[in-house]
Protein backbone atom coordinates (compact mmCIF):
# COMPACT_ATOMS: atom_id res chain seq x y z
CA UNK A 1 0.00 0.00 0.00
CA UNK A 2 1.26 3.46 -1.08
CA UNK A 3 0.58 6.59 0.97
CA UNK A 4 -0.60 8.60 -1.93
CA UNK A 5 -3.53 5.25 -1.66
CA UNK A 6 -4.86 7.18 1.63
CA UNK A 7 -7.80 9.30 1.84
CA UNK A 8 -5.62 12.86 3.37
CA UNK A 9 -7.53 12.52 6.39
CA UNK A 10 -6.69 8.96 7.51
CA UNK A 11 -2.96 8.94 8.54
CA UNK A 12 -1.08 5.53 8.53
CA UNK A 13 -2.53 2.53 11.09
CA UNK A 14 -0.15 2.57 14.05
CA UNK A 15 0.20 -1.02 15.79
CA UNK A 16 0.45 0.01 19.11
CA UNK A 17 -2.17 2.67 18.56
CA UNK A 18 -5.35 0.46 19.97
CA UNK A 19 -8.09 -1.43 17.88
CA UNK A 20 -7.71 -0.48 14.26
CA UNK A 21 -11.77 0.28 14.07
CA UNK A 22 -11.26 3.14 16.50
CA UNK A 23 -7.72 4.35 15.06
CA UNK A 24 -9.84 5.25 12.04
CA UNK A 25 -13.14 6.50 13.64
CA UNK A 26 -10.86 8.23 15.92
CA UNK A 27 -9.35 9.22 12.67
CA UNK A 28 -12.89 10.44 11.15
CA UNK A 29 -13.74 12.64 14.13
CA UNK A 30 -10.56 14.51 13.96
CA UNK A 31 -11.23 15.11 10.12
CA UNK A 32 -14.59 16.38 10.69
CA UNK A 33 -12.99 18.56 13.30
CA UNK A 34 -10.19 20.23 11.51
CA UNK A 35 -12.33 20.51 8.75
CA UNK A 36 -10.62 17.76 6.15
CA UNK A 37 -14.09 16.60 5.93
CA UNK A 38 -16.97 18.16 6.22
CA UNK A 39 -20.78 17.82 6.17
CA UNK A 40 -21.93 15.72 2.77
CA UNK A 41 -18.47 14.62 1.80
CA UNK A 42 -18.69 11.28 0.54
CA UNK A 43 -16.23 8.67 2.54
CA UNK A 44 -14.80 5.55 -0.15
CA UNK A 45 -16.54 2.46 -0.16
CA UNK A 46 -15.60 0.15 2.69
CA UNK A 47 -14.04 -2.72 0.33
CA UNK A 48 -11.66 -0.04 -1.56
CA UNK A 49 -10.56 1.45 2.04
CA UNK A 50 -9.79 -2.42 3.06
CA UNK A 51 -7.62 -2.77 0.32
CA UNK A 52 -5.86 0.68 0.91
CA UNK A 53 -5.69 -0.24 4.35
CA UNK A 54 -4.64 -3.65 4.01
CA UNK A 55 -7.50 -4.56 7.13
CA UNK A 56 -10.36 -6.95 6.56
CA UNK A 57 -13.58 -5.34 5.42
CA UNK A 58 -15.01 -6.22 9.24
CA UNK A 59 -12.71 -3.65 10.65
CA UNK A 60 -14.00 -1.05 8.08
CA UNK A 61 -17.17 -1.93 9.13
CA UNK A 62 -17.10 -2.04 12.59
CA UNK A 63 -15.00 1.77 12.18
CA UNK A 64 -17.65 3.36 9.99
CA UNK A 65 -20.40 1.70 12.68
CA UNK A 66 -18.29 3.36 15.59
CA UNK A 67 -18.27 6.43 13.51
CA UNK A 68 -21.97 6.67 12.78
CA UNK A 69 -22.77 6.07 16.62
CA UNK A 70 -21.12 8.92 16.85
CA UNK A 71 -22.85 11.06 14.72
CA UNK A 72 -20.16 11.58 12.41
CA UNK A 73 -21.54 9.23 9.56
CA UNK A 74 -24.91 8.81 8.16
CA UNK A 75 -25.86 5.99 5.55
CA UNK A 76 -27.99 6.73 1.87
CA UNK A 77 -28.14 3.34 1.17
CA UNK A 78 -26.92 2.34 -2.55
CA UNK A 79 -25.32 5.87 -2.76
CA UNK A 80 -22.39 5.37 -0.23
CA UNK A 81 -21.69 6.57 3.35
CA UNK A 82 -21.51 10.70 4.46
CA UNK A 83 -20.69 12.60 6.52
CA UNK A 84 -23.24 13.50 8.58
CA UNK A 85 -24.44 17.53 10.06
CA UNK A 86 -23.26 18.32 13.31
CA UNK A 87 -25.64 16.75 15.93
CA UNK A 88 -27.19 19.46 18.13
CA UNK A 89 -26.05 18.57 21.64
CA UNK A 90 -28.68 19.86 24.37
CA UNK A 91 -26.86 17.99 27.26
CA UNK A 92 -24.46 20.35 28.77
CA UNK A 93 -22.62 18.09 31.90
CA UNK A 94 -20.40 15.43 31.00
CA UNK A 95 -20.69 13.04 33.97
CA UNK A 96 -17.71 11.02 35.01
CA UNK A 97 -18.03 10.54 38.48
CA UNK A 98 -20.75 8.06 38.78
CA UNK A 99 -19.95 4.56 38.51
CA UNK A 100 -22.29 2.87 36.14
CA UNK A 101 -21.75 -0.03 33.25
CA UNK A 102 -21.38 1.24 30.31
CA UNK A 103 -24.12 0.51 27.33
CA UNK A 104 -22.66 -2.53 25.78
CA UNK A 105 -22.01 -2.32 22.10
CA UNK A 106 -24.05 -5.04 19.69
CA UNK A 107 -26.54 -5.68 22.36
CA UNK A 108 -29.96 -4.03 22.22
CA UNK A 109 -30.69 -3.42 26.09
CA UNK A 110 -34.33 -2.19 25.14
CA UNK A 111 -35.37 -4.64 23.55
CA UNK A 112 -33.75 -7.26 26.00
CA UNK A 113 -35.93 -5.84 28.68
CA UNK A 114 -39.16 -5.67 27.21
CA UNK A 115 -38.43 -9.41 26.08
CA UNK A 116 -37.12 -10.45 29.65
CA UNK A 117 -40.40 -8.28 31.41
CA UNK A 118 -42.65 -10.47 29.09
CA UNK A 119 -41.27 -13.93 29.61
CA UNK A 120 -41.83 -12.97 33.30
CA UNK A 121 -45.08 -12.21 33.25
CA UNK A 122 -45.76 -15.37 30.95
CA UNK A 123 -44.21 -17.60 33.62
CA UNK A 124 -45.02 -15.69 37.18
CA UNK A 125 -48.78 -15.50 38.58
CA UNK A 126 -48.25 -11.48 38.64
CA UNK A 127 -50.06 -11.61 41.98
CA UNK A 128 -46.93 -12.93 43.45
CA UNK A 129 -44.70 -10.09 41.38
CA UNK A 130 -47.02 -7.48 43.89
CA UNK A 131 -47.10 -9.36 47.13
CA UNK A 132 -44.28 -9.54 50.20
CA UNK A 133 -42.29 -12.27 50.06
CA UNK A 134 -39.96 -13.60 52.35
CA UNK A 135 -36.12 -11.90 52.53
CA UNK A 136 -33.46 -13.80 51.36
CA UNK A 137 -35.14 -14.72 48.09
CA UNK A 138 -36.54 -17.51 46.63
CA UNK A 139 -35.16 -20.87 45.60
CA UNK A 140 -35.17 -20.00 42.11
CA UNK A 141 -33.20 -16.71 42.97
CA UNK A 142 -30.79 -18.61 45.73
CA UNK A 143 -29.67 -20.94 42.73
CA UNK A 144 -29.72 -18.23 40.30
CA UNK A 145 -27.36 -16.81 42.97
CA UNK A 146 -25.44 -20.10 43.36
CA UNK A 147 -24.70 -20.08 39.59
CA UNK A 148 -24.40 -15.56 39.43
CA UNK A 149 -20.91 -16.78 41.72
CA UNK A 150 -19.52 -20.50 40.47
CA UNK A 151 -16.64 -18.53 38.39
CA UNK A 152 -15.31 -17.31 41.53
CA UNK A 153 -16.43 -20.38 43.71
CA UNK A 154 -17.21 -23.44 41.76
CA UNK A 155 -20.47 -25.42 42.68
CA UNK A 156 -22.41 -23.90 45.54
CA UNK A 157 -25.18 -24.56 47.92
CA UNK A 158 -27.84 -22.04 47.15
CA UNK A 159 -28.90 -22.14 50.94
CA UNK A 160 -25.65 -20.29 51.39
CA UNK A 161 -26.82 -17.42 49.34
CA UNK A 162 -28.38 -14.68 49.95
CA UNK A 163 -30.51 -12.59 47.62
CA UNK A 164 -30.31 -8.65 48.60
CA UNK A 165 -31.72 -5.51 47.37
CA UNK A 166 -28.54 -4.01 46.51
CA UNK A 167 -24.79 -4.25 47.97
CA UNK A 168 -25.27 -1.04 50.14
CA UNK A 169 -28.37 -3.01 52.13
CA UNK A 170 -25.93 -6.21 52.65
CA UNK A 171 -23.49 -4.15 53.73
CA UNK A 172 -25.18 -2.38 56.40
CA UNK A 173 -26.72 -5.15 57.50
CA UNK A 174 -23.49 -7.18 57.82
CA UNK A 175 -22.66 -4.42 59.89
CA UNK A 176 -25.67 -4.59 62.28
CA UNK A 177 -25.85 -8.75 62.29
CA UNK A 178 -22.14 -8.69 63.32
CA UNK A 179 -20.62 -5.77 65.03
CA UNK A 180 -21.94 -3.90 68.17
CA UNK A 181 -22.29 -0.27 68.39
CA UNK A 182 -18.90 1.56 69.42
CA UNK A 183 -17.44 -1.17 67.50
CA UNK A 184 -14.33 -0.09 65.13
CA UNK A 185 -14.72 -1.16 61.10
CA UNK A 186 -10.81 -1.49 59.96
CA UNK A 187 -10.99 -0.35 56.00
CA UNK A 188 -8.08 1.45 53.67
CA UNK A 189 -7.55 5.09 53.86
CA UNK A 190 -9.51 5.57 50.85
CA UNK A 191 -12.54 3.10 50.08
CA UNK A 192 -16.15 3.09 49.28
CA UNK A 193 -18.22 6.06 50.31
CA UNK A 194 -21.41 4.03 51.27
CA UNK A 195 -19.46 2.04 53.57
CA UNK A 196 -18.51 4.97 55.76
CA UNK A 197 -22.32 6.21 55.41
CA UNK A 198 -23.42 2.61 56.73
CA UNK A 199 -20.67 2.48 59.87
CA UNK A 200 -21.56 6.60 61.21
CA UNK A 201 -25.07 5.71 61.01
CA UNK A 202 -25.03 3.04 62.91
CA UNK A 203 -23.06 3.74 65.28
CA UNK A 204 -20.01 1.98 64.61
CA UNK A 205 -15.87 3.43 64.04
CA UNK A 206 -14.54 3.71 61.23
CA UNK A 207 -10.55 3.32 61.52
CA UNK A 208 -8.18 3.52 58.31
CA UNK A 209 -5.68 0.22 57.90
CA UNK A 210 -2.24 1.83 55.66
CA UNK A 211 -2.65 0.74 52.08
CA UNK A 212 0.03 0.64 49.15
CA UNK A 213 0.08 -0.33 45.47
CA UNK A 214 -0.65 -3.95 46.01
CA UNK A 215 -3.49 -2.98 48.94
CA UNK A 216 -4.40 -2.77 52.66
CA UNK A 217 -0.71 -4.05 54.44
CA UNK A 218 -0.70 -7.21 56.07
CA UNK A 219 1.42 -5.80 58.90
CA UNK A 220 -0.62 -2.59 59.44
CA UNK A 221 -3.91 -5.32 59.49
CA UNK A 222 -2.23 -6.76 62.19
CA UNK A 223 -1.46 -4.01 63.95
CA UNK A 224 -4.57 -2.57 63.54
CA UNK A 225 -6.30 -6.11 64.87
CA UNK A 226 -4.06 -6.20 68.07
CA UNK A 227 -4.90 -2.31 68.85
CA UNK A 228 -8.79 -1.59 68.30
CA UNK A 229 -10.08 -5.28 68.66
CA UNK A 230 -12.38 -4.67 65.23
CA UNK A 231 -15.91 -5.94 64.82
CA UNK A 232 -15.23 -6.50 60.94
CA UNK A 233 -12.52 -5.67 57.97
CA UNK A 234 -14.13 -4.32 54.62
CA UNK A 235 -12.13 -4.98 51.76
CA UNK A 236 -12.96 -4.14 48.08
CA UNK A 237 -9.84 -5.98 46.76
CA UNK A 238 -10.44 -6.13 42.44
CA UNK A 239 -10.52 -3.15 41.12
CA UNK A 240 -10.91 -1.61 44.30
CA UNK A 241 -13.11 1.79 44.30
CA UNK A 242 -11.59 4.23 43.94
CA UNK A 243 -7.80 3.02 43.48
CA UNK A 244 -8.61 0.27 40.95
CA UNK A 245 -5.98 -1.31 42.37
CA UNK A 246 -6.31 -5.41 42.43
CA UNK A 247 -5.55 -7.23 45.91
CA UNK A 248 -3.10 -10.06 44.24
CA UNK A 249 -3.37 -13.84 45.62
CA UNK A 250 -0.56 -14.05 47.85
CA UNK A 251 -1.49 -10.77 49.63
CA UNK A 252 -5.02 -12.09 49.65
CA UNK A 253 -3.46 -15.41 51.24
CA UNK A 254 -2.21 -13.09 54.26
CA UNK A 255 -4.66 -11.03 54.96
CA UNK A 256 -7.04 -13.67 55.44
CA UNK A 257 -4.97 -15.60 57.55
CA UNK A 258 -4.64 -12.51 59.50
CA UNK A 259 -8.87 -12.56 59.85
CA UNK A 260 -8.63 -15.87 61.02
CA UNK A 261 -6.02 -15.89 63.72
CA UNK A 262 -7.44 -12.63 65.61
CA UNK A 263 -10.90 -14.19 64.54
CA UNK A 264 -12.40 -11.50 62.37
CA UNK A 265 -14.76 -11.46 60.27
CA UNK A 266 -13.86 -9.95 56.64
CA UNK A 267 -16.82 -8.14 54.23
CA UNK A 268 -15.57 -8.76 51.29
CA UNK A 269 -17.41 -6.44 48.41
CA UNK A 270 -16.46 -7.80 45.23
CA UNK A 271 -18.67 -6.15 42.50
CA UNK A 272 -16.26 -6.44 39.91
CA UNK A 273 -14.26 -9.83 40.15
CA UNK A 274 -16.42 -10.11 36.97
CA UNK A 275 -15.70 -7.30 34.66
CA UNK A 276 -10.94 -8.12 36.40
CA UNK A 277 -9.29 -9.49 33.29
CA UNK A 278 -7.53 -12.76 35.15
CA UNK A 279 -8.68 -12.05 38.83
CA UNK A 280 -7.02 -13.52 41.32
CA UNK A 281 -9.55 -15.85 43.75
CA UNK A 282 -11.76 -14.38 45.91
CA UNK A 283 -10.31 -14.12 49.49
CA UNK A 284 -13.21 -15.83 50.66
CA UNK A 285 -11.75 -18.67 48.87
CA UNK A 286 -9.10 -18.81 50.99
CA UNK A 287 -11.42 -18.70 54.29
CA UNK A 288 -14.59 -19.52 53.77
CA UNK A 289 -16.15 -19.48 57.33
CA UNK A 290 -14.17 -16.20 57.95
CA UNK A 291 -15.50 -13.69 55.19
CA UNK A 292 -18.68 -12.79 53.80
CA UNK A 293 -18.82 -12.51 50.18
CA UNK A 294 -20.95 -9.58 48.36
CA UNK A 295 -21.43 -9.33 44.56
CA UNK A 296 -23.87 -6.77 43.45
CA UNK A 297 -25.47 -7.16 40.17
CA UNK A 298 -25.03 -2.97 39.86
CA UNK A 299 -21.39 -3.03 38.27
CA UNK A 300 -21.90 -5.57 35.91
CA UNK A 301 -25.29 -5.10 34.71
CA UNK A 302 -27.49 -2.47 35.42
CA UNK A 303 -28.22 -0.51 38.87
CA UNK A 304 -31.55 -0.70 38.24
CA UNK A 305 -31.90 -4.54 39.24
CA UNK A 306 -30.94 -3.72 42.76
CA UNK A 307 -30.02 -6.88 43.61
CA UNK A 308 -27.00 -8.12 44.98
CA UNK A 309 -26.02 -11.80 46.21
CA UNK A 310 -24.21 -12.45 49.60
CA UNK A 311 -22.59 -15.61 50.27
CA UNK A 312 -22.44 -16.47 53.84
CA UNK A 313 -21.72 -19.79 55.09
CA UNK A 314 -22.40 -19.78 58.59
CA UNK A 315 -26.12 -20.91 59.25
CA UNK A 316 -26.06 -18.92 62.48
CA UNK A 317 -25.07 -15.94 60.98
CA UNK A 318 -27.00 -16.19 58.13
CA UNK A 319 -30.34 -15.84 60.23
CA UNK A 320 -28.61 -12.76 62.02
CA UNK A 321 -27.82 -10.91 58.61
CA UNK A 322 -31.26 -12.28 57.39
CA UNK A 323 -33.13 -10.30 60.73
CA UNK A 324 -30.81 -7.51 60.58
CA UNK A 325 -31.64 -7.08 57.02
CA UNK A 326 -35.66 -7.11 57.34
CA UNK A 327 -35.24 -4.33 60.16
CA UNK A 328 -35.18 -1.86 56.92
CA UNK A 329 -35.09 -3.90 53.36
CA UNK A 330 -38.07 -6.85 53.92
CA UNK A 331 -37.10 -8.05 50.63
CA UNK A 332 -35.61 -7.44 47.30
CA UNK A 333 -38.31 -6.12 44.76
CA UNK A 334 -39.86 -9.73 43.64
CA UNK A 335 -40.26 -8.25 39.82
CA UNK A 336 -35.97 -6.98 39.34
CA UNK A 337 -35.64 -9.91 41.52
CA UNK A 338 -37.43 -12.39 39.09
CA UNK A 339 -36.02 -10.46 36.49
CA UNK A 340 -32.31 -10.95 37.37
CA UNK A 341 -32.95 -14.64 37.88
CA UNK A 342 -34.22 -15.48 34.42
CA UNK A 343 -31.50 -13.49 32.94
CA UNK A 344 -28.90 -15.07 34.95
CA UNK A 345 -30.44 -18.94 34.10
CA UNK A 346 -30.90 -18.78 30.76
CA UNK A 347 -27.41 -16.89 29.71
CA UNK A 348 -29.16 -13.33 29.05
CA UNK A 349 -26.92 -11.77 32.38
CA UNK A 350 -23.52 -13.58 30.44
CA UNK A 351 -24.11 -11.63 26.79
CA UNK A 352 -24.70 -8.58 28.35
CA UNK A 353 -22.06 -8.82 31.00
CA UNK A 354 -19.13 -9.64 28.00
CA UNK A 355 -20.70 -6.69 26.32
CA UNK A 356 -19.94 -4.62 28.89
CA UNK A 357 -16.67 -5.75 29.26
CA UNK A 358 -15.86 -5.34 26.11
CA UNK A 359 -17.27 -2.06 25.84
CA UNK A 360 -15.31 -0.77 28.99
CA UNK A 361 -12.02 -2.19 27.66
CA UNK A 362 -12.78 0.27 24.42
CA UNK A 363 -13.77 2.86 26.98
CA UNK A 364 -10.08 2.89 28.47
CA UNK A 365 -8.25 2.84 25.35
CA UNK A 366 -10.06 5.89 24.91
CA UNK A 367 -8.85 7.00 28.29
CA UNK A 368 -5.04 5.79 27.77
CA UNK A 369 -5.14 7.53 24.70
CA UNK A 370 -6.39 10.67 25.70
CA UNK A 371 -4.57 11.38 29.04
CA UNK A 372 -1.40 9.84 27.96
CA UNK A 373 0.79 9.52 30.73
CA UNK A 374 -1.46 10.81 33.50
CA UNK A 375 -3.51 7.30 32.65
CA UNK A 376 -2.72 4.60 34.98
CA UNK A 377 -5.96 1.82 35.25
CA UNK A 378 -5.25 -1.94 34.08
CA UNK A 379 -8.16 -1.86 30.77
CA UNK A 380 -10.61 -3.45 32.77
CA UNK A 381 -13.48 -2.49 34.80
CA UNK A 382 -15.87 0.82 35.10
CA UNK A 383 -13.37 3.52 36.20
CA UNK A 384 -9.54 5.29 36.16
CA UNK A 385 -7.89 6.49 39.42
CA UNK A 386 -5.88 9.69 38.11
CA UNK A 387 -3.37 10.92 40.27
CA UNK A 388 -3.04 14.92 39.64
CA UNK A 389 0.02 17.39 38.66
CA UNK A 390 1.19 19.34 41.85
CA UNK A 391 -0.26 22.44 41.07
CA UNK A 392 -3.88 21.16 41.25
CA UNK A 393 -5.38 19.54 44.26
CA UNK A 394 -8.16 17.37 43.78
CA UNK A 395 -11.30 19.79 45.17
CA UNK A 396 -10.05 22.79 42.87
CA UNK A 397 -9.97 20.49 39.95
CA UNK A 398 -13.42 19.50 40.83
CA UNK A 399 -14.84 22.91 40.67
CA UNK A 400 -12.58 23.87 38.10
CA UNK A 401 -13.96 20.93 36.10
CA UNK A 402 -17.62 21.38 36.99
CA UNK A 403 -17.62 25.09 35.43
CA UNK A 404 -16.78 23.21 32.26
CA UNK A 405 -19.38 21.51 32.55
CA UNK A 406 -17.85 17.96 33.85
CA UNK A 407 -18.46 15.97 36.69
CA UNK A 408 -15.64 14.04 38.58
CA UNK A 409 -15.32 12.69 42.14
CA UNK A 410 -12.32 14.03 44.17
CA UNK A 411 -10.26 11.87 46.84
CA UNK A 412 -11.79 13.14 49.47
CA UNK A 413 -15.35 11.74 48.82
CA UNK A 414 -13.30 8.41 49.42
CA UNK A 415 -11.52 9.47 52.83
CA UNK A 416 -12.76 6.50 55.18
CA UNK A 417 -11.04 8.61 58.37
CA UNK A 418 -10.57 11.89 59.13
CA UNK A 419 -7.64 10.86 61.25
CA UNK A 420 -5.49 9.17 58.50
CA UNK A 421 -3.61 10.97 56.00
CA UNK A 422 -6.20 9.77 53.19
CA UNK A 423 -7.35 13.71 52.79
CA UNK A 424 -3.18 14.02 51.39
CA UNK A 425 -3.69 11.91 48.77
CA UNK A 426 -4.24 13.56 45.62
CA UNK A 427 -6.44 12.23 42.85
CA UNK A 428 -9.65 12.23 41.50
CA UNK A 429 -11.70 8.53 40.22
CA UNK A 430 -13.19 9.16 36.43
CA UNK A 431 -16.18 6.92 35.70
CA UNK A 432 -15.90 5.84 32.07
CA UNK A 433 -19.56 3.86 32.03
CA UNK A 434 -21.54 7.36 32.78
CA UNK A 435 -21.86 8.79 29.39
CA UNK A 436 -24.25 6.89 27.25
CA UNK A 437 -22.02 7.78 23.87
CA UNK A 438 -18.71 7.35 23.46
CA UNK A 439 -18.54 10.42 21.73
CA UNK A 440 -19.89 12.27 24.42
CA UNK A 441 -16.84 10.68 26.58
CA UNK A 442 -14.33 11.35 24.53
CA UNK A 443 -15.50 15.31 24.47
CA UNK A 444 -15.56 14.70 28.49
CA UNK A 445 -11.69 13.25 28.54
CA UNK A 446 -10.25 16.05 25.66
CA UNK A 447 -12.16 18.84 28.05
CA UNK A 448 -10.67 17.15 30.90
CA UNK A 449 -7.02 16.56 29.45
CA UNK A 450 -7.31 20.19 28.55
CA UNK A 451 -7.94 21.32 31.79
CA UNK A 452 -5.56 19.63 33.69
CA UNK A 453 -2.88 21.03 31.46
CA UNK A 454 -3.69 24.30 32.81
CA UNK A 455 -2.80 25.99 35.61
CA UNK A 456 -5.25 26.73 38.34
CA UNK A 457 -7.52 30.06 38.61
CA UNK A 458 -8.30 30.99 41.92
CA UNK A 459 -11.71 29.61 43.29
CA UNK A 460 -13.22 30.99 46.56
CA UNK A 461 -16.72 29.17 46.06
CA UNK A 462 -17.24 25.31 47.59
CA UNK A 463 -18.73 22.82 46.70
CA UNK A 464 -19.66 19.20 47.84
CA UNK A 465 -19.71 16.15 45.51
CA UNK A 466 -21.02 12.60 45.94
CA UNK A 467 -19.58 9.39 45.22
């Protein structure tokens, strides 16, 4: 292939440069941009670029498809592919500080609702979708559970499981079921927000455990153990929110051995072993009596289910989450809850969960790309932990940001104690499954890039910003 073969606007393929689709939709959006092409210009037929290329005509497709979701491309059938009028955007904020999955590419949500709603309804008396029902789900959902955790766990008993309306309800509940008030909570200096929500309301302490790259320290656990006598040790080890950082196996090894010699129970909230390329096991794997396992169909999913299984072994225990968790949540809503279950049993939960995997993984090349050396995540799972240049802190970047009309989460909506040094550490968490169009995100990361290249104004006004 010659250069003089190339379009002007598409430069030369690079092969570390990401998936080739996006290299050239990338490519297109930049052309549109700089004005190379504009509105009505007629892009070559997808077989002829191929060629030029030297790609297969899939890769073509799937580029002009990525382009066209963005609004770059419109189809006239026989008469080619164009380039399409700007899109009229209406949405000003660019939200990248809630953690949501991402809308999975090649998988029509809608319409996988509407068909999972109506094979419900065909196979449920719907006067037992609208009446109470006992907590801890049914036997249908318990298995549906069982099965939700067998990649991290193998064959299960569903008895063990536990079906809850959402991971924040387990966890306070854990908390109530197995900790008395005045009781300290051992967690790393930065963790998530709900679980320091959970632990003031109830009554409980909230003490930070030192944390580096690899996690909480096994030492500083059992320091921690010997001086405050803790009720319970939350860990969030894959992925953790808001590091990202992944707990590896032999550190995983220790600090459950550490639970089980000073007898301690571990919560361990795993929502997104899932979505880890090559997780290490579960710690509960490692002792199963001593920690409580929590996977949340919210990560990996959709929030909207709000349902989340808890694997708990103990049958004495068990009851005592069970009661503390009717004291506020009597059950998980029997209609998401039947909901999850058939999607779950019959493979629905699987598509949609690789789809979101592998439209997060596209998400952070986006990210890596775009920040350049500031990026740090490992290509998986919903979010980036960016540390900041020393002339921004992370609460003047957030109102910096939010007068540009983006939304980020500074490190201190993750402090779990005011009297560690988690308030010095200097970062903000970017959501990347937020934005509904990749497009949209992209605009969100180039603002974003742009901003932190600048030096700070000034800002006397505050502001407060949740998780």
């Amino acid at each position: 292939m010659q250069d003089e073969d190339l379009p002007l606007w598409l430069p030369r393929l690079a092969a570390q440069g990401g998936p080739r689709f996006l290299q050239i939709a990338d490519a297109i959006q930049t052309a549109v941009a700089d004005g190379s092409l504009n509105p009505g210009d007629r892009l070559p037929p997808q077989r002829r670029l191929a060629a030029q290329l030297d790609v297969d005509l899939t890769t073509i497709t799937r580029a002009y498809d990525e382009a066209r979701r963005r609004h770059l491309l419109e189809g006239r059938g026989a008469r080619g592919t164009y380039v399409a009028a700007p899109k009229v955007e209406l949405t000003s904020i660019l939200d990248l500080s809630m953690n949501t999955p991402p809308p999975p590419d090649g998988v029509d949500f809608d319409d996988m609702l509407k068909q999972g709603l109506s094979q419900v309804l065909m196979r449920t008396d719907a006067e037992l979708l609208m009446t109470y029902h006992l907590g801890g789900g049914s036997n249908s959902d318990r298995k549906a559970g069982a099965q939700w955790l067998e990649p991290m766990f193998g064959d299960l008993e569903p008895e063990q499981v536990v079906v809850c309306p959402g991971a924040q309800a387990a966890i306070a509940a854990l908390i109530l079921a197995l900790t008395q008030p005045g009781d300290v909570i051992l967690a790393e200096p930065t963790s998530y927000p709900g679980l320091r929500v959970a632990t003031t309301q109830l009554g409980r302490r909230i003490i930070a455990v030192e944390a580096d790259k690899h996690g909480m320290i096994p030492q500083m656990l059992s320091q921690a153990c010997l001086q405050h006598k803790p009720g319970l040790i939350y860990l969030n080890p894959t992925l953790q929110n808001p590091t990202a950082i992944t707990i590896p196996q032999r550190r995983r090894k220790e600090l459950a051995s550490i639970a089980k010699r000073g007898n301690v129970r571990i919560i361990e909230d795993d929502p997104y072993w899932l979505l880890a390329d090559a997780p290490p096991p579960p710690i509960a794997a490692f002792a199963p009596e001593q920690v409580v396992y929590v996977s949340t169909l919210s990560k990996c999913l959709t929030p909207g289910l709000r349902v989340a299984f808890v694997l708990i072994r103990n049958p004495h225990e068990r009851e005592r989450f069970l009661a503390a968790l009717r004291s506020f949540a009597l059950m998980t809503t029997p209609l998401t809850a039947a909901l999850a279950t058939l999607w779950i049993l019959d493979g629905s939960a699987a598509r949609l969960m690789e789809g979101i995997r592998k439209e997060a993984s596209l998400r952070h090349w986006m990210a890596r790309d775009i920040l350049a050396g500031r990026y740090s995540g490992a290509g998986d799972g919903l979010h980036v932990w960016l540390e900041l240049p020393g002339y921004w802190n992370s609460s003047q970047l957030a109102r910096a940001a939010d007068r540009e009309g983006i939304a980020i989460t500074p490190a201190e909506a993750f402090a779990t104690d005011n009297r560690s040094d988690s308030g010095s550490v200097n970062a903000i968490r970017i959501s990347l499954g937020s934005i509904k169009d990749r497009e949209r995100l992209q605009a969100g990361l180039q603002r974003l890039s742009q901003l932190l290249a600048r030096r700070p104004e000034s800002f006397s006004a505050t502001a407060s910003y949740l998780p």
